[in-house]
PDB file of N, CA and C in Angstrom:
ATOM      1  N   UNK A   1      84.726-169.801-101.978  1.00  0.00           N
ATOM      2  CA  UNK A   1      85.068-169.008-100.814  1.00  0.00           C
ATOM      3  C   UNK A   1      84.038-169.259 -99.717  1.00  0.00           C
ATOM      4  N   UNK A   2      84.449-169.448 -98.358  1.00  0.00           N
ATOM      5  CA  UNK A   2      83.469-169.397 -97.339  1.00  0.00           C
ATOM      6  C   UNK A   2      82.736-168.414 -97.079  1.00  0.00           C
ATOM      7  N   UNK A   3      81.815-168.635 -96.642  1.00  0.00           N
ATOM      8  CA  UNK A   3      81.140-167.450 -96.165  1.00  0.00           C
ATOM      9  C   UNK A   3      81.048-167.177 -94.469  1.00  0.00           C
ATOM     10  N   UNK A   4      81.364-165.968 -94.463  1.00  0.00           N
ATOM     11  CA  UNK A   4      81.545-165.441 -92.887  1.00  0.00           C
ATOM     12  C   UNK A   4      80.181-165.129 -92.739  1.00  0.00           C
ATOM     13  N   UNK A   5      79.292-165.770 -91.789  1.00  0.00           N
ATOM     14  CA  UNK A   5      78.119-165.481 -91.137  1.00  0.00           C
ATOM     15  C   UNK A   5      77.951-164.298 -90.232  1.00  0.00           C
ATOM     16  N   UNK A   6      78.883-163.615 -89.735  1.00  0.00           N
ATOM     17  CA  UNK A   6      79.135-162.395 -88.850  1.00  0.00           C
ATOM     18  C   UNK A   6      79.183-161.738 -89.647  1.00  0.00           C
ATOM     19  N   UNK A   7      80.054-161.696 -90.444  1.00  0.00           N
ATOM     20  CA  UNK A   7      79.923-160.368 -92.122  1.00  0.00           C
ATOM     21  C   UNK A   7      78.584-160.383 -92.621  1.00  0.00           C
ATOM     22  N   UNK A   8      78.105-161.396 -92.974  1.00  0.00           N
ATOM     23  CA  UNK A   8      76.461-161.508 -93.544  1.00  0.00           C
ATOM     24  C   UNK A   8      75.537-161.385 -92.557  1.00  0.00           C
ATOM     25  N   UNK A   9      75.724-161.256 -91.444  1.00  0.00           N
ATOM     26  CA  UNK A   9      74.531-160.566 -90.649  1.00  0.00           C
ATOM     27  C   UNK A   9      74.736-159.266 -90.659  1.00  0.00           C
ATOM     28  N   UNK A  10      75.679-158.521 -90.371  1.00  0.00           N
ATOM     29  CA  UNK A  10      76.423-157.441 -90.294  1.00  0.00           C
ATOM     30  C   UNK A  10      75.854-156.039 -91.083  1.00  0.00           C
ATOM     31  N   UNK A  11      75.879-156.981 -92.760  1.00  0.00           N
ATOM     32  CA  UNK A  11      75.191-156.317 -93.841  1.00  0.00           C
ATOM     33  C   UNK A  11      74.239-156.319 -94.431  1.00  0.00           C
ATOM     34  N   UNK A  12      73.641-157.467 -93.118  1.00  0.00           N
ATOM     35  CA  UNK A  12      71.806-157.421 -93.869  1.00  0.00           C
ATOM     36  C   UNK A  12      71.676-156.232 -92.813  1.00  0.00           C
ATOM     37  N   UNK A  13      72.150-156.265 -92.015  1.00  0.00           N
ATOM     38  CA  UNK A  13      71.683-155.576 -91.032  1.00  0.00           C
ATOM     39  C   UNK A  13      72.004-153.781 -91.209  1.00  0.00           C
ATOM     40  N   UNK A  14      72.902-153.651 -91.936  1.00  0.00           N
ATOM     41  CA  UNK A  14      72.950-152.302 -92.747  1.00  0.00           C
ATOM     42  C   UNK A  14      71.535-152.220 -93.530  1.00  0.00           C
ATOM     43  N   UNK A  15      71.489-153.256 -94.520  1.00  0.00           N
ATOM     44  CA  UNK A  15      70.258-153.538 -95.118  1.00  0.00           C
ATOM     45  C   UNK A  15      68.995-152.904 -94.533  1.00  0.00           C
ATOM     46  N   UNK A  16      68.867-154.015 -93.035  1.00  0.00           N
ATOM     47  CA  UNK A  16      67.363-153.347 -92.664  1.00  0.00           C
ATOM     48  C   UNK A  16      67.672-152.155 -92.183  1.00  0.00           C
ATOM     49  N   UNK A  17      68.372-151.321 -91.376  1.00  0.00           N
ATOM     50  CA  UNK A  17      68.490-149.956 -91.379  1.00  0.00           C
ATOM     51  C   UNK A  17      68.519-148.848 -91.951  1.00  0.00           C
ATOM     52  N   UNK A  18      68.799-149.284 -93.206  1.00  0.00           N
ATOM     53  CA  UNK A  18      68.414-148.277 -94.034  1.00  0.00           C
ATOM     54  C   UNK A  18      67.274-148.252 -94.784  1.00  0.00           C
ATOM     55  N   UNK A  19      66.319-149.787 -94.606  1.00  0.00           N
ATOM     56  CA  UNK A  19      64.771-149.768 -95.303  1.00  0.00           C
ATOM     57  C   UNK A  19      64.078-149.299 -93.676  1.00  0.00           C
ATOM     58  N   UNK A  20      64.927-149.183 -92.472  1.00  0.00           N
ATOM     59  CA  UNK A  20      63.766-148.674 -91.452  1.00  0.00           C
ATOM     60  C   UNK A  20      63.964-147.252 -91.248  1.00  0.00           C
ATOM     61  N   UNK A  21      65.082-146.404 -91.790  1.00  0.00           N
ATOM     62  CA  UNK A  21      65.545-145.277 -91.785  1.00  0.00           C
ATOM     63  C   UNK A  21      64.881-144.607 -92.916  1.00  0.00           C
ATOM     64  N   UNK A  22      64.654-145.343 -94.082  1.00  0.00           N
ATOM     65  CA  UNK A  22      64.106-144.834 -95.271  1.00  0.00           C
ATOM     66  C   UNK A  22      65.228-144.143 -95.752  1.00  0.00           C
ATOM     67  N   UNK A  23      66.725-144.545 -95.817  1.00  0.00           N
ATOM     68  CA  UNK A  23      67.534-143.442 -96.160  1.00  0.00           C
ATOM     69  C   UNK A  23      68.825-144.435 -96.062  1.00  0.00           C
ATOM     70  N   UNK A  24      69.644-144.513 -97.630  1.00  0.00           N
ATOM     71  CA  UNK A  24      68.350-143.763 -98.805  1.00  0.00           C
ATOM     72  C   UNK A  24      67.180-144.538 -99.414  1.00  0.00           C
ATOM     73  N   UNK A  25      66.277-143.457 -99.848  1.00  0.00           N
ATOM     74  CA  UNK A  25      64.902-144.207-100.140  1.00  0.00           C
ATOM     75  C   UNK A  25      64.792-145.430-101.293  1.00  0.00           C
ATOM     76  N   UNK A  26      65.787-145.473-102.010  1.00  0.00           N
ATOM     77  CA  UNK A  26      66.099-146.698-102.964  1.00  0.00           C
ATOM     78  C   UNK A  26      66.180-147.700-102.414  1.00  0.00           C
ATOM     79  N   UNK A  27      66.783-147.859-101.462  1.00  0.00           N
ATOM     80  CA  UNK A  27      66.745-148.882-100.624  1.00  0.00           C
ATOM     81  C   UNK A  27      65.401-149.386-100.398  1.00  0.00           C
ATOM     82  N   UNK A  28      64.418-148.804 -99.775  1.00  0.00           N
ATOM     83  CA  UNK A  28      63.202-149.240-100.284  1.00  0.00           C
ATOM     84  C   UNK A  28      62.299-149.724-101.100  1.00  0.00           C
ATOM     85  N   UNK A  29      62.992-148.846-102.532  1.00  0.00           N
ATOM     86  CA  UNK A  29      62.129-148.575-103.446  1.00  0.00           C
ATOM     87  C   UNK A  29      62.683-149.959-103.798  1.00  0.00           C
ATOM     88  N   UNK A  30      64.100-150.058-104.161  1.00  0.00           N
ATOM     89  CA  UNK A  30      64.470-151.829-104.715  1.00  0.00           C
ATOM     90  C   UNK A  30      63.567-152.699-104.293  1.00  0.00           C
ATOM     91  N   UNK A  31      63.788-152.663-103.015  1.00  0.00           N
ATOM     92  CA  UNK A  31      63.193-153.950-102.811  1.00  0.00           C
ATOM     93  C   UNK A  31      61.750-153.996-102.402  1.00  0.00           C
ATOM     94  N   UNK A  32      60.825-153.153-102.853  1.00  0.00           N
ATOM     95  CA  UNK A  32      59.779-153.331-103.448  1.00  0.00           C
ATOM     96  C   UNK A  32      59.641-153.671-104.742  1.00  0.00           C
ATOM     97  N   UNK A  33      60.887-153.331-106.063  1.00  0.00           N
ATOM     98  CA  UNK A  33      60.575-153.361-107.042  1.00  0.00           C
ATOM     99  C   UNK A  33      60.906-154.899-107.190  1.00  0.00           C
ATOM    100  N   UNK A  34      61.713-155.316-106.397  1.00  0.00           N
ATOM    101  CA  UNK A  34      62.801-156.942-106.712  1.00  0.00           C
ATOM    102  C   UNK A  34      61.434-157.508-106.125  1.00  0.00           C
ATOM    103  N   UNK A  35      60.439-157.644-105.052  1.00  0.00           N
ATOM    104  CA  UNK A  35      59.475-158.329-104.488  1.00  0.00           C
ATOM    105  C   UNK A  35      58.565-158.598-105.667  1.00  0.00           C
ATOM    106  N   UNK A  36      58.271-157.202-106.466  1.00  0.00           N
ATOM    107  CA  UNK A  36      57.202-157.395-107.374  1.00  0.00           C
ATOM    108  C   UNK A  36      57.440-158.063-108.856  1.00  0.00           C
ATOM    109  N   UNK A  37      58.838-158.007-108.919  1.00  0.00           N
ATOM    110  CA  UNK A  37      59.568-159.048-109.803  1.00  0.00           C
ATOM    111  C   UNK A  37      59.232-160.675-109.757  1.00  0.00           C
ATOM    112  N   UNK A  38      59.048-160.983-108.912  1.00  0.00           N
ATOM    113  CA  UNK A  38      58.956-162.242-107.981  1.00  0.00           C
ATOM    114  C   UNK A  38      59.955-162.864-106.883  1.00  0.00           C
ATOM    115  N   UNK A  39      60.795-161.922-106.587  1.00  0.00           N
ATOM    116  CA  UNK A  39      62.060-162.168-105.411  1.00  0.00           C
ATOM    117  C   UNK A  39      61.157-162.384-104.285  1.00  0.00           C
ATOM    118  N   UNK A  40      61.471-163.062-103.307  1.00  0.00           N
ATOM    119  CA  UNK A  40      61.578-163.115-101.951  1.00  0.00           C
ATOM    120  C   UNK A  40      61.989-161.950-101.101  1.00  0.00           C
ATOM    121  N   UNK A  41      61.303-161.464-100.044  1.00  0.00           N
ATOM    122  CA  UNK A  41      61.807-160.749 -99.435  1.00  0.00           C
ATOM    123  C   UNK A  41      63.299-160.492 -99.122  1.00  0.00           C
ATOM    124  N   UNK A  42      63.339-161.765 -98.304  1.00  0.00           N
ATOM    125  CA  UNK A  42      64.831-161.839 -98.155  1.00  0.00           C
ATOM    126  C   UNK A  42      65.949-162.358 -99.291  1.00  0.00           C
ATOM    127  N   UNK A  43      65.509-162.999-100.633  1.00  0.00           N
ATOM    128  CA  UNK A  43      66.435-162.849-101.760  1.00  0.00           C
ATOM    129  C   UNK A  43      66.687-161.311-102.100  1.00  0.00           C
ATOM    130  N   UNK A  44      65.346-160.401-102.138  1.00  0.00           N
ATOM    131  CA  UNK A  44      66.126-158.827-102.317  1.00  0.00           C
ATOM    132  C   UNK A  44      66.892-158.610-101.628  1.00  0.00           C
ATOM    133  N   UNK A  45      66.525-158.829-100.334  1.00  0.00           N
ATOM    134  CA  UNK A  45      67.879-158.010 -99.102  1.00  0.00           C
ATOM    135  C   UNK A  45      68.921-158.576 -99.259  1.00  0.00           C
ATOM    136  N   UNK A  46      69.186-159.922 -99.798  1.00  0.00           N
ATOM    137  CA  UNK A  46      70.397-160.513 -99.830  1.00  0.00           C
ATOM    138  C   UNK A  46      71.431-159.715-101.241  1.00  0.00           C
ATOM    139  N   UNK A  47      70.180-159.471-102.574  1.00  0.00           N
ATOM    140  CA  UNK A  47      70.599-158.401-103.376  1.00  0.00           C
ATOM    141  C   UNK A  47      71.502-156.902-103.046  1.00  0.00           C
ATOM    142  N   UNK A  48      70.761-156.508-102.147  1.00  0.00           N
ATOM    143  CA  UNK A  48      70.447-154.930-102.142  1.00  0.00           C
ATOM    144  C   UNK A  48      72.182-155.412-100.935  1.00  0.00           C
ATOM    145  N   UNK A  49      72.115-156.550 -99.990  1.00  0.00           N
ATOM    146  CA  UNK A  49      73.488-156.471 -99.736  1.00  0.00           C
ATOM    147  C   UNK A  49      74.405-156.350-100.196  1.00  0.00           C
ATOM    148  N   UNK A  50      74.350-157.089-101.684  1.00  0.00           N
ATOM    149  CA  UNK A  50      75.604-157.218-102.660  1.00  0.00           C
ATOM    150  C   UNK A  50      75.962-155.796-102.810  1.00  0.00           C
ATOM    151  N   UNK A  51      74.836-154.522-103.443  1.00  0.00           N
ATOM    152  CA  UNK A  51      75.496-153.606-103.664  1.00  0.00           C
ATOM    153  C   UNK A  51      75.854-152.910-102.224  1.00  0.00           C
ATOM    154  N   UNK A  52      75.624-152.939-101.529  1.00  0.00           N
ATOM    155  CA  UNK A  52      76.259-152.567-100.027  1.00  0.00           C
ATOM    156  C   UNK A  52      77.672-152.942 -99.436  1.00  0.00           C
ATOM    157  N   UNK A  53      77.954-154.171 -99.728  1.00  0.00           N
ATOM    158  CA  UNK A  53      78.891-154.686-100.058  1.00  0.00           C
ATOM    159  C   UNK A  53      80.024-154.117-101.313  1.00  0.00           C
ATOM    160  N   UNK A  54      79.166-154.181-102.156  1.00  0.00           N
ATOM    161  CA  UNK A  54      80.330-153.188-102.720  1.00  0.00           C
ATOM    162  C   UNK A  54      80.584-152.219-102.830  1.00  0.00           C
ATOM    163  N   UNK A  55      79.828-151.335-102.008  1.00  0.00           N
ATOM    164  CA  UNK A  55      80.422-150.300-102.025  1.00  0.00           C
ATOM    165  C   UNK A  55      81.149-149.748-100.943  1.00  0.00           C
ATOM    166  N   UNK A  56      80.719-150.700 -99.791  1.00  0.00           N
ATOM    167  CA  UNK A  56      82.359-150.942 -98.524  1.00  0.00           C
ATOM    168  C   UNK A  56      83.153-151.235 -99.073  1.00  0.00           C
ATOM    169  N   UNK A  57      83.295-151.915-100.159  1.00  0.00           N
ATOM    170  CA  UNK A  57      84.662-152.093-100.261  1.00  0.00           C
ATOM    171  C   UNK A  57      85.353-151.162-101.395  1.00  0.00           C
ATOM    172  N   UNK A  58      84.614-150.343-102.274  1.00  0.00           N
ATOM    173  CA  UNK A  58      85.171-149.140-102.763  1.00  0.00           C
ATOM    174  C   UNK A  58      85.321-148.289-101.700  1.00  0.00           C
ATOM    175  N   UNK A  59      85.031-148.030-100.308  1.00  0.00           N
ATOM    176  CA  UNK A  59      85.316-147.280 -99.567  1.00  0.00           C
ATOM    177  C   UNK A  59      86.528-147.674 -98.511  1.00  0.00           C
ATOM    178  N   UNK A  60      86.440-149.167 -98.466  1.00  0.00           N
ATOM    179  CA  UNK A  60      87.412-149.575 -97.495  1.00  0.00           C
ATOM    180  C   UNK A  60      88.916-149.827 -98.272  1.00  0.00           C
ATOM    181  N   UNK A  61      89.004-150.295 -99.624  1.00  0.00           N
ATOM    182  CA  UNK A  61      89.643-151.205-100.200  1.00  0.00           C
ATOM    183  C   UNK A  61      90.117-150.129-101.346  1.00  0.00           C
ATOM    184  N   UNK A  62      89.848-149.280-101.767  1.00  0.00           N
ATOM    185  CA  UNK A  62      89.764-148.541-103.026  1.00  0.00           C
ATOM    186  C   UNK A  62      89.963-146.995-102.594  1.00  0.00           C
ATOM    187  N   UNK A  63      89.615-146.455-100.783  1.00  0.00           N
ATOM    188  CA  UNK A  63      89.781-145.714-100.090  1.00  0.00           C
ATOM    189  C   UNK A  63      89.208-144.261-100.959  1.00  0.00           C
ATOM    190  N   UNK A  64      87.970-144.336-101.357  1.00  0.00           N
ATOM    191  CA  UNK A  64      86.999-143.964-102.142  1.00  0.00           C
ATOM    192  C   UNK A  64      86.199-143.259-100.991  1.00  0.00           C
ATOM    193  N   UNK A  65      85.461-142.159-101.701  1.00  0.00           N
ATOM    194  CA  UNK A  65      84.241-141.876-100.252  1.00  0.00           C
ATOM    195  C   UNK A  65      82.534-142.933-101.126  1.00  0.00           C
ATOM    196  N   UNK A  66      81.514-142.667-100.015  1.00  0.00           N
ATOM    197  CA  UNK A  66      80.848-142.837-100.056  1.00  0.00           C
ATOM    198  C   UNK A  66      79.876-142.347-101.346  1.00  0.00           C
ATOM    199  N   UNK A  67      79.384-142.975-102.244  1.00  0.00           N
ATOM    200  CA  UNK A  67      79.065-142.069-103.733  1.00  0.00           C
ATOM    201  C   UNK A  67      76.978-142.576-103.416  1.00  0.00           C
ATOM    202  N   UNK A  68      76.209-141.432-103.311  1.00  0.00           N
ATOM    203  CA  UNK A  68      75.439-142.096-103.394  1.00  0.00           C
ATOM    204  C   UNK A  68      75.057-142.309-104.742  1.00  0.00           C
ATOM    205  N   UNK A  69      75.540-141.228-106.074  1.00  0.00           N
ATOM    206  CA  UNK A  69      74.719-141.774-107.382  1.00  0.00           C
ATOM    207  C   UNK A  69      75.408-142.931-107.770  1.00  0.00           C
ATOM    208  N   UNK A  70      76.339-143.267-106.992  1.00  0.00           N
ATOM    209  CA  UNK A  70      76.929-144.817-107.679  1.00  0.00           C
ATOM    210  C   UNK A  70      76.528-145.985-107.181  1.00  0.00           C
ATOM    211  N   UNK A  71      76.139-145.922-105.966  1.00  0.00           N
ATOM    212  CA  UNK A  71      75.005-146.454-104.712  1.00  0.00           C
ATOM    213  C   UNK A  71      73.876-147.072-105.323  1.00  0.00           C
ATOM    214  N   UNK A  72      73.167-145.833-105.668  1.00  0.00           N
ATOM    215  CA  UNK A  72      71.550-145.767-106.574  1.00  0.00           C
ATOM    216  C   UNK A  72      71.609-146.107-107.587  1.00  0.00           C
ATOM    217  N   UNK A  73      72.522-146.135-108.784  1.00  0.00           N
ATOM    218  CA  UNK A  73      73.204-146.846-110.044  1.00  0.00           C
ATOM    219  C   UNK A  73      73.359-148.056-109.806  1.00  0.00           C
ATOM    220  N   UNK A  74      73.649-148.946-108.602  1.00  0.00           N
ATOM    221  CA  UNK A  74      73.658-150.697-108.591  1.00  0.00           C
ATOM    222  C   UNK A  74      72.885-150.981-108.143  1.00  0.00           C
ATOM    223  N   UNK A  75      72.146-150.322-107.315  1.00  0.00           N
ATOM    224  CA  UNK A  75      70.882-150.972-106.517  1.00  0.00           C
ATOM    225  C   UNK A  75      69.618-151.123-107.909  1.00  0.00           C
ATOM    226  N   UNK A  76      69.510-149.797-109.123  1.00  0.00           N
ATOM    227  CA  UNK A  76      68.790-150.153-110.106  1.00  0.00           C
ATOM    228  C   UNK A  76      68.800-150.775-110.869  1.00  0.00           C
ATOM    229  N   UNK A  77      70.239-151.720-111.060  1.00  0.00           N
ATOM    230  CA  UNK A  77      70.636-152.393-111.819  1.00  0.00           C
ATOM    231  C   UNK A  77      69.948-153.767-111.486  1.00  0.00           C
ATOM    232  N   UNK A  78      70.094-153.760-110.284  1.00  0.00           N
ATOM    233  CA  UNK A  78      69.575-155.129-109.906  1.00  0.00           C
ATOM    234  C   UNK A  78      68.761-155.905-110.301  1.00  0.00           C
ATOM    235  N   UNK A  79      68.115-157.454-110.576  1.00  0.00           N
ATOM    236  CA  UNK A  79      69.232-158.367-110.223  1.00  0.00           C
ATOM    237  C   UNK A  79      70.330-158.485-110.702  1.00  0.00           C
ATOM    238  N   UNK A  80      70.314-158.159-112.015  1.00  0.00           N
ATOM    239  CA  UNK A  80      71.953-158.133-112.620  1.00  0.00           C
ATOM    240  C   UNK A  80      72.850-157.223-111.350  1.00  0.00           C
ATOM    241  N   UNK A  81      74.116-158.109-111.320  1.00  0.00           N
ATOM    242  CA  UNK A  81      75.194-157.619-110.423  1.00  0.00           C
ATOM    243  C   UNK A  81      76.581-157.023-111.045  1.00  0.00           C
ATOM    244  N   UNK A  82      77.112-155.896-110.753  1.00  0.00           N
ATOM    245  CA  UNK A  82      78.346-155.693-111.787  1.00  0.00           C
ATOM    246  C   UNK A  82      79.189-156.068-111.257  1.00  0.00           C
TER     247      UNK A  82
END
């Protein structure tokens, strides 16, 4: 599948807003924990997109609300992806 570069800026960019918002604070906390793993800065954020990503699309696609313990449940999972 291609990748849409406007979609992937889009949702890093959710990404950094919510590590400059601090909210929610997992968002942070991941990707301090994925850095000290040995990730790359930006390999976490590209992580912490995936679960962002999916969970637009349980909200867009699945017409679901917003869950944060299901949120905070993939982001800890990480790197494994479900």
């Amino acid at each position: 599948m291609e990748e849409n570069p406007y979609l992937k800026s889009a949702i890093l960019e959710v990404v950094d807003n919510q590590l400059k918002a601090n909210d929610p604070q997992e968002t942070r906390k991941t990707l301090k924990r994925l850095t000290v793993e040995g990730y790359s800065e930006d390999e976490a954020k590209k992580l912490i997109a995936c679960v962002v990503t999916s969970e637009m699309f349980d909200i867009l696609k699945k017409q679901k609300q917003f869950n944060l313990e299901r949120f905070v449940k993939a982001l800890n999972a990480l790197p494994k992806l479900s």
